[in-house]
PDB file of N, CA and C in Angstrom:
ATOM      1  N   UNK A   1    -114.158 204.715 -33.201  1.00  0.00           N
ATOM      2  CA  UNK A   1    -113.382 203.884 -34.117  1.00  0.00           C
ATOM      3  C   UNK A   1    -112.922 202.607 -33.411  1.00  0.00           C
ATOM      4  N   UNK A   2    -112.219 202.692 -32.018  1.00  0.00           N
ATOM      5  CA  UNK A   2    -111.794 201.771 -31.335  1.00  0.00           C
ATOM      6  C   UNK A   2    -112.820 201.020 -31.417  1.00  0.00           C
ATOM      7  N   UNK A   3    -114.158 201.116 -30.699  1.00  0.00           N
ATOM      8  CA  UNK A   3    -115.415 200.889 -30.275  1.00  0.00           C
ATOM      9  C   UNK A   3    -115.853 199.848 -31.569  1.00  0.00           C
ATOM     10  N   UNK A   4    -116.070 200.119 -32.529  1.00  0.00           N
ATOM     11  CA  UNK A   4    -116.429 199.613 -33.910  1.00  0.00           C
ATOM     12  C   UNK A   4    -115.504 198.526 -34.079  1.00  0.00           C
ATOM     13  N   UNK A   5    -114.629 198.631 -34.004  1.00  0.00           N
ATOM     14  CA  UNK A   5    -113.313 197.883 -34.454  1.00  0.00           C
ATOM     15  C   UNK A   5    -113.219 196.743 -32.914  1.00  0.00           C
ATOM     16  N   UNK A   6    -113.340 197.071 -31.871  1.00  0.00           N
ATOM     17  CA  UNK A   6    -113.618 196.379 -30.952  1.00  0.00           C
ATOM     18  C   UNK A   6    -115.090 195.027 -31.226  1.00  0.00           C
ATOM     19  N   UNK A   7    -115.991 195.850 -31.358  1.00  0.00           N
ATOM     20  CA  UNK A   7    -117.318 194.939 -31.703  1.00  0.00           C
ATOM     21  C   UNK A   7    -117.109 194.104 -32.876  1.00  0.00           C
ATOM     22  N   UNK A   8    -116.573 194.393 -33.951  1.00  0.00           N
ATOM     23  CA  UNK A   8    -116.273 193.709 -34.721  1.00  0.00           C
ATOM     24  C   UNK A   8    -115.444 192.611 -34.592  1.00  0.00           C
ATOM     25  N   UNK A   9    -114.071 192.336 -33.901  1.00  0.00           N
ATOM     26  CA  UNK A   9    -113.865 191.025 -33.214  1.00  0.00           C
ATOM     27  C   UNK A   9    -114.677 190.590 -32.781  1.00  0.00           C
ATOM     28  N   UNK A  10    -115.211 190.943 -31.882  1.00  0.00           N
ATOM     29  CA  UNK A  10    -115.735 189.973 -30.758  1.00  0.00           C
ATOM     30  C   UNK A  10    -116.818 189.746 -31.952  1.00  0.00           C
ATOM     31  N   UNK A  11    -118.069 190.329 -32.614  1.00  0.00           N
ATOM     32  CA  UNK A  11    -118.876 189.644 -33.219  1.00  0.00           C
ATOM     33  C   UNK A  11    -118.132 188.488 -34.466  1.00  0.00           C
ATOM     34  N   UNK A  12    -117.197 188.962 -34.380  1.00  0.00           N
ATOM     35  CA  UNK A  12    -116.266 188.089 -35.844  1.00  0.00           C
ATOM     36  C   UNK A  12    -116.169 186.306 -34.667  1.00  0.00           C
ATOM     37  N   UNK A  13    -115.431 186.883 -33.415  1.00  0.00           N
ATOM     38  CA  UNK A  13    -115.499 185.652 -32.698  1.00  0.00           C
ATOM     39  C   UNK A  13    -116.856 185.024 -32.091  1.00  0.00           C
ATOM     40  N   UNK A  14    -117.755 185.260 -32.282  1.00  0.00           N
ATOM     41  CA  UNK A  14    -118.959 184.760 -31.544  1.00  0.00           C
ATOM     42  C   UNK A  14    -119.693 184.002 -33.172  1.00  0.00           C
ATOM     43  N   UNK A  15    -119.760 184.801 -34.244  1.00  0.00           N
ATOM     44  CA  UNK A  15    -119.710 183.993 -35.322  1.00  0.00           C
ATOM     45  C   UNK A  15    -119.052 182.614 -36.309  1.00  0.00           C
ATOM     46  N   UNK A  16    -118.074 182.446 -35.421  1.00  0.00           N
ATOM     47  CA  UNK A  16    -116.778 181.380 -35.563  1.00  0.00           C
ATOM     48  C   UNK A  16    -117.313 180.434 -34.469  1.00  0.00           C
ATOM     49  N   UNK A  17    -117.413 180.873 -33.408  1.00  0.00           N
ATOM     50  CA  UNK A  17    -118.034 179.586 -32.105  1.00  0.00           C
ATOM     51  C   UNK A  17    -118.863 179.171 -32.947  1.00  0.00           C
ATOM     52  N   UNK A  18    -119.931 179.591 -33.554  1.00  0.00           N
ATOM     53  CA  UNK A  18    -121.536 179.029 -34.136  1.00  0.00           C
ATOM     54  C   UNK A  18    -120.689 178.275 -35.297  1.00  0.00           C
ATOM     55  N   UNK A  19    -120.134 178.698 -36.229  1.00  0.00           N
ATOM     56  CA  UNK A  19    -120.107 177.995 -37.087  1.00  0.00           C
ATOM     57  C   UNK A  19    -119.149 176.882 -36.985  1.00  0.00           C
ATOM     58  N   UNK A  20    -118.213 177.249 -36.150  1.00  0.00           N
ATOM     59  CA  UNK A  20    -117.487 175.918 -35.215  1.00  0.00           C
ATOM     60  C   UNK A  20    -118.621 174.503 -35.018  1.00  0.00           C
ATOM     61  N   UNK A  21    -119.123 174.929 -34.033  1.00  0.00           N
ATOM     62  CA  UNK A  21    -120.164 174.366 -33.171  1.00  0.00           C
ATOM     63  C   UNK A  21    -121.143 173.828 -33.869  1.00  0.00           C
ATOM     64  N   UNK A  22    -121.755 174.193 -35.471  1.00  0.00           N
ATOM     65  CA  UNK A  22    -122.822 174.053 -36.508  1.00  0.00           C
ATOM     66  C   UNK A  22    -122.073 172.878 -36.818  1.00  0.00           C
ATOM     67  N   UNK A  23    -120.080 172.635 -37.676  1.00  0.00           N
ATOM     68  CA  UNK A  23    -119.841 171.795 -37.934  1.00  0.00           C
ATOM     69  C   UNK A  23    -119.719 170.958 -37.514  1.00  0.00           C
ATOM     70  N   UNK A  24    -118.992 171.006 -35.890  1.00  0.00           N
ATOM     71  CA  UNK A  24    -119.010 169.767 -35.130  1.00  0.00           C
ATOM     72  C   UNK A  24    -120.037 168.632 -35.218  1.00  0.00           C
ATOM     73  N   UNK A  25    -121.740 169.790 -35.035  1.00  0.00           N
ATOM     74  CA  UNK A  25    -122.730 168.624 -34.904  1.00  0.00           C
ATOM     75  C   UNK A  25    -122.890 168.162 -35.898  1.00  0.00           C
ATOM     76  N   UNK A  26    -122.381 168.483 -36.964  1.00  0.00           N
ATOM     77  CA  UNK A  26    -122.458 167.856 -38.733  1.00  0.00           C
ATOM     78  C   UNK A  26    -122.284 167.065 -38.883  1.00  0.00           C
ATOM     79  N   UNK A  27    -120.619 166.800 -37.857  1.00  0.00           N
ATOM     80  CA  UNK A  27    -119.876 166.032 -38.389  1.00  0.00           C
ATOM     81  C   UNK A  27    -120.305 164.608 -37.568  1.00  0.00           C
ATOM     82  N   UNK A  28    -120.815 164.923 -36.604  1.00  0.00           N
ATOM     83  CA  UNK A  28    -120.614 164.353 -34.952  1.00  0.00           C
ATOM     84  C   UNK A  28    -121.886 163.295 -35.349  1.00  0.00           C
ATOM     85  N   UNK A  29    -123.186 164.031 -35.893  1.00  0.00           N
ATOM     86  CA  UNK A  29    -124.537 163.304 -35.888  1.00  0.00           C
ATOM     87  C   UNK A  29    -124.386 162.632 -37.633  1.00  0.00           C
ATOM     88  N   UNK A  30    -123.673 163.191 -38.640  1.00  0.00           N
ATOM     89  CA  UNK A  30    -123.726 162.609 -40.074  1.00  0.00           C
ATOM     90  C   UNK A  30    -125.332 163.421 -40.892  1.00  0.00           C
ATOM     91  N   UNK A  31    -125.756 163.908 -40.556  1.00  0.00           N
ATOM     92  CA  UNK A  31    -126.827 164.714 -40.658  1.00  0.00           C
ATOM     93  C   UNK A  31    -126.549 165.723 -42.035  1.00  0.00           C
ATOM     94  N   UNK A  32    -125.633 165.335 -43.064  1.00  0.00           N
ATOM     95  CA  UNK A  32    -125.289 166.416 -43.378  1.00  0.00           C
ATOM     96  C   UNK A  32    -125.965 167.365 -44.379  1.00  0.00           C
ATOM     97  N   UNK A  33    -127.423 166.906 -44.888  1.00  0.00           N
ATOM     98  CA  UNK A  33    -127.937 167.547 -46.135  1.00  0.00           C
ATOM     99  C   UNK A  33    -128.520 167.937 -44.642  1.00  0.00           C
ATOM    100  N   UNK A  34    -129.592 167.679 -44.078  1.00  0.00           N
ATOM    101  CA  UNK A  34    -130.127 168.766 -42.868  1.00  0.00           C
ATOM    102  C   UNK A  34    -129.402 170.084 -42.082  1.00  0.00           C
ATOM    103  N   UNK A  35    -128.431 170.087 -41.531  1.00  0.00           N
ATOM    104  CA  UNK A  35    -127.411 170.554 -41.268  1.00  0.00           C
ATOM    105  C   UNK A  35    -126.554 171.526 -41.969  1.00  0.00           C
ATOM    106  N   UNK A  36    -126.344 170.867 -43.114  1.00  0.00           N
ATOM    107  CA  UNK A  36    -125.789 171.839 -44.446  1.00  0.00           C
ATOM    108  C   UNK A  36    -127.540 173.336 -44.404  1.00  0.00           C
ATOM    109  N   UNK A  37    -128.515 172.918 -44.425  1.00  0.00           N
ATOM    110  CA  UNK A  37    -129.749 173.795 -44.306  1.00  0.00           C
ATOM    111  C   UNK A  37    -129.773 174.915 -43.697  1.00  0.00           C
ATOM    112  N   UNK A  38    -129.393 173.933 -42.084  1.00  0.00           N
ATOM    113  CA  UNK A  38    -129.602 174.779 -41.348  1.00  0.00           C
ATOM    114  C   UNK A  38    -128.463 175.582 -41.319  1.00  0.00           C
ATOM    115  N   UNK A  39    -126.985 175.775 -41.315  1.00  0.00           N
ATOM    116  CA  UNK A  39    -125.657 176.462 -41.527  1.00  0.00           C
ATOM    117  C   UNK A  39    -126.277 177.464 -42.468  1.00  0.00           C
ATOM    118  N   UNK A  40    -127.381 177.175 -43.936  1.00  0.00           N
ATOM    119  CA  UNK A  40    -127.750 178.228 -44.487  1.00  0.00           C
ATOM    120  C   UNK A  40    -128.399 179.107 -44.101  1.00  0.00           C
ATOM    121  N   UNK A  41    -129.452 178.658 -43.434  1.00  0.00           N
ATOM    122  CA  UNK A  41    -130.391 179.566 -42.838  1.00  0.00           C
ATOM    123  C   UNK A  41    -129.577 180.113 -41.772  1.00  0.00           C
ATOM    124  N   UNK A  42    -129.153 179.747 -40.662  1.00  0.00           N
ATOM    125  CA  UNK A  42    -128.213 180.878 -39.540  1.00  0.00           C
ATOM    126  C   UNK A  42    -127.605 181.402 -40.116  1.00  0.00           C
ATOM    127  N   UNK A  43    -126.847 181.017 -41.602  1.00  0.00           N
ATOM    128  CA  UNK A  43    -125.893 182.313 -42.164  1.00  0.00           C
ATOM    129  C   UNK A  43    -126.687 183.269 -42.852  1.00  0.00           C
ATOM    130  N   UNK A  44    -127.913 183.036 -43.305  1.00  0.00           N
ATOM    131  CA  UNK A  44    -128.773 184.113 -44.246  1.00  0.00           C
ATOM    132  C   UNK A  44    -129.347 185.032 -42.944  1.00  0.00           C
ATOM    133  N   UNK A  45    -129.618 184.305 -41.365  1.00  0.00           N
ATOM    134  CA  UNK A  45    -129.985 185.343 -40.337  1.00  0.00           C
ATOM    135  C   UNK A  45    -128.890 185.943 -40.292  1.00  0.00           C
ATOM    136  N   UNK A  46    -127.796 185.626 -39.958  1.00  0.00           N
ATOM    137  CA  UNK A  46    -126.465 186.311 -39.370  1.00  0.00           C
ATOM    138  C   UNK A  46    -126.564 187.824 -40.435  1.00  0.00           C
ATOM    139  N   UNK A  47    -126.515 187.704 -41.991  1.00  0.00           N
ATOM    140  CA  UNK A  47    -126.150 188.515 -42.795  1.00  0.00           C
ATOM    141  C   UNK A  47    -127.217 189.206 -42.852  1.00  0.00           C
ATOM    142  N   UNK A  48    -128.569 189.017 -42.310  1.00  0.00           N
ATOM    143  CA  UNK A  48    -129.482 189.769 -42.319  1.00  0.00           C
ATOM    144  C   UNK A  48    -129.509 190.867 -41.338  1.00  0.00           C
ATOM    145  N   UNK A  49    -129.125 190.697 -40.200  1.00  0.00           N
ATOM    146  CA  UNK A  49    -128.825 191.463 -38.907  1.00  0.00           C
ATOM    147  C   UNK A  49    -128.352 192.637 -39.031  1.00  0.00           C
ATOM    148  N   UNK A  50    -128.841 193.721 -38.231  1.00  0.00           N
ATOM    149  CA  UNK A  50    -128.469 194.831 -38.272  1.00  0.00           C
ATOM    150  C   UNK A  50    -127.339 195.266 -37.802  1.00  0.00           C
ATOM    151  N   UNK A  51    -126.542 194.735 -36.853  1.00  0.00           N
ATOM    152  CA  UNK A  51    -125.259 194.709 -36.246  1.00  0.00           C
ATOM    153  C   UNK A  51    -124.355 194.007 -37.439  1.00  0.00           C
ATOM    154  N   UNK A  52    -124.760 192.787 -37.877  1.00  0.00           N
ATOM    155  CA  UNK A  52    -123.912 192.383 -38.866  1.00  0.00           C
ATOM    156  C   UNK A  52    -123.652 193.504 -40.818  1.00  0.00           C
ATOM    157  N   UNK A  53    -125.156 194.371 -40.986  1.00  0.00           N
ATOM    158  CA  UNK A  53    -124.963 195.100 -41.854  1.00  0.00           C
ATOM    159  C   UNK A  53    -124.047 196.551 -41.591  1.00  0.00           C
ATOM    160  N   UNK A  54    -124.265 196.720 -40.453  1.00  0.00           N
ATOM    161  CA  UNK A  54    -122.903 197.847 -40.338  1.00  0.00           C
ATOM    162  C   UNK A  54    -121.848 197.355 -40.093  1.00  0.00           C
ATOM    163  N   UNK A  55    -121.566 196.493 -39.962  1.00  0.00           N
ATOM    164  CA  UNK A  55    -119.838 195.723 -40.023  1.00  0.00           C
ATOM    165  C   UNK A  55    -119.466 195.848 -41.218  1.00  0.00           C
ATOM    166  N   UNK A  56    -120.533 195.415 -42.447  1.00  0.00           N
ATOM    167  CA  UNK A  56    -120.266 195.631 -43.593  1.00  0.00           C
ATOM    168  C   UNK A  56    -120.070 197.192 -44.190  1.00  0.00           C
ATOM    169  N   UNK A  57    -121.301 197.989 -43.839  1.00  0.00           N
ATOM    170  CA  UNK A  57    -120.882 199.273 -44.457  1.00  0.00           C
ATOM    171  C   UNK A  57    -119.391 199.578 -43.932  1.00  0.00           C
ATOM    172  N   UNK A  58    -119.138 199.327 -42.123  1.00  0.00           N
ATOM    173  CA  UNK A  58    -117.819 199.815 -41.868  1.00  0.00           C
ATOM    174  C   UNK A  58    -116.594 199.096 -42.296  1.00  0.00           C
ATOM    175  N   UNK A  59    -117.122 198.173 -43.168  1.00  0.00           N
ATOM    176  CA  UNK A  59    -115.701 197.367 -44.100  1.00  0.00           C
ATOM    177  C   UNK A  59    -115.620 198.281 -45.299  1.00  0.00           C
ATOM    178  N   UNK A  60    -116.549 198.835 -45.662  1.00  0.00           N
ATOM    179  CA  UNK A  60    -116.790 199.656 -47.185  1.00  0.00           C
ATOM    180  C   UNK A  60    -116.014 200.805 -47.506  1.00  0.00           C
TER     181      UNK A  60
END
């Protein structure tokens, strides 16, 4: 339980750096219909992931 609940921060925080880091260069280069793309596509990988689908069942 700890264990689960442990991984889940840290993946909650390693998902926040990226999407931190996705906006910065958004904002930084003006890029934003490209950019806006790509934020989709890393978020459609992220939610595809198998580590990220048991976060979900263990939210359920």
């Amino acid at each position: 339980m700890t264990i689960h609940l442990l991984q889940h921060i840290i993946f909650t925080i390693i998902v926040r750096v990226i999407i931190i880091a996705l906006v910065t260069q958004m904002t930084v280069h003006h890029h934003l219909l490209i950019q806006a793309d790509v934020m989709a596509v890393v978020a459609g990988e992220i939610k595809k992931s198998p580590f990220m689908q048991r976060a979900f069942d263990d939210l359920r």
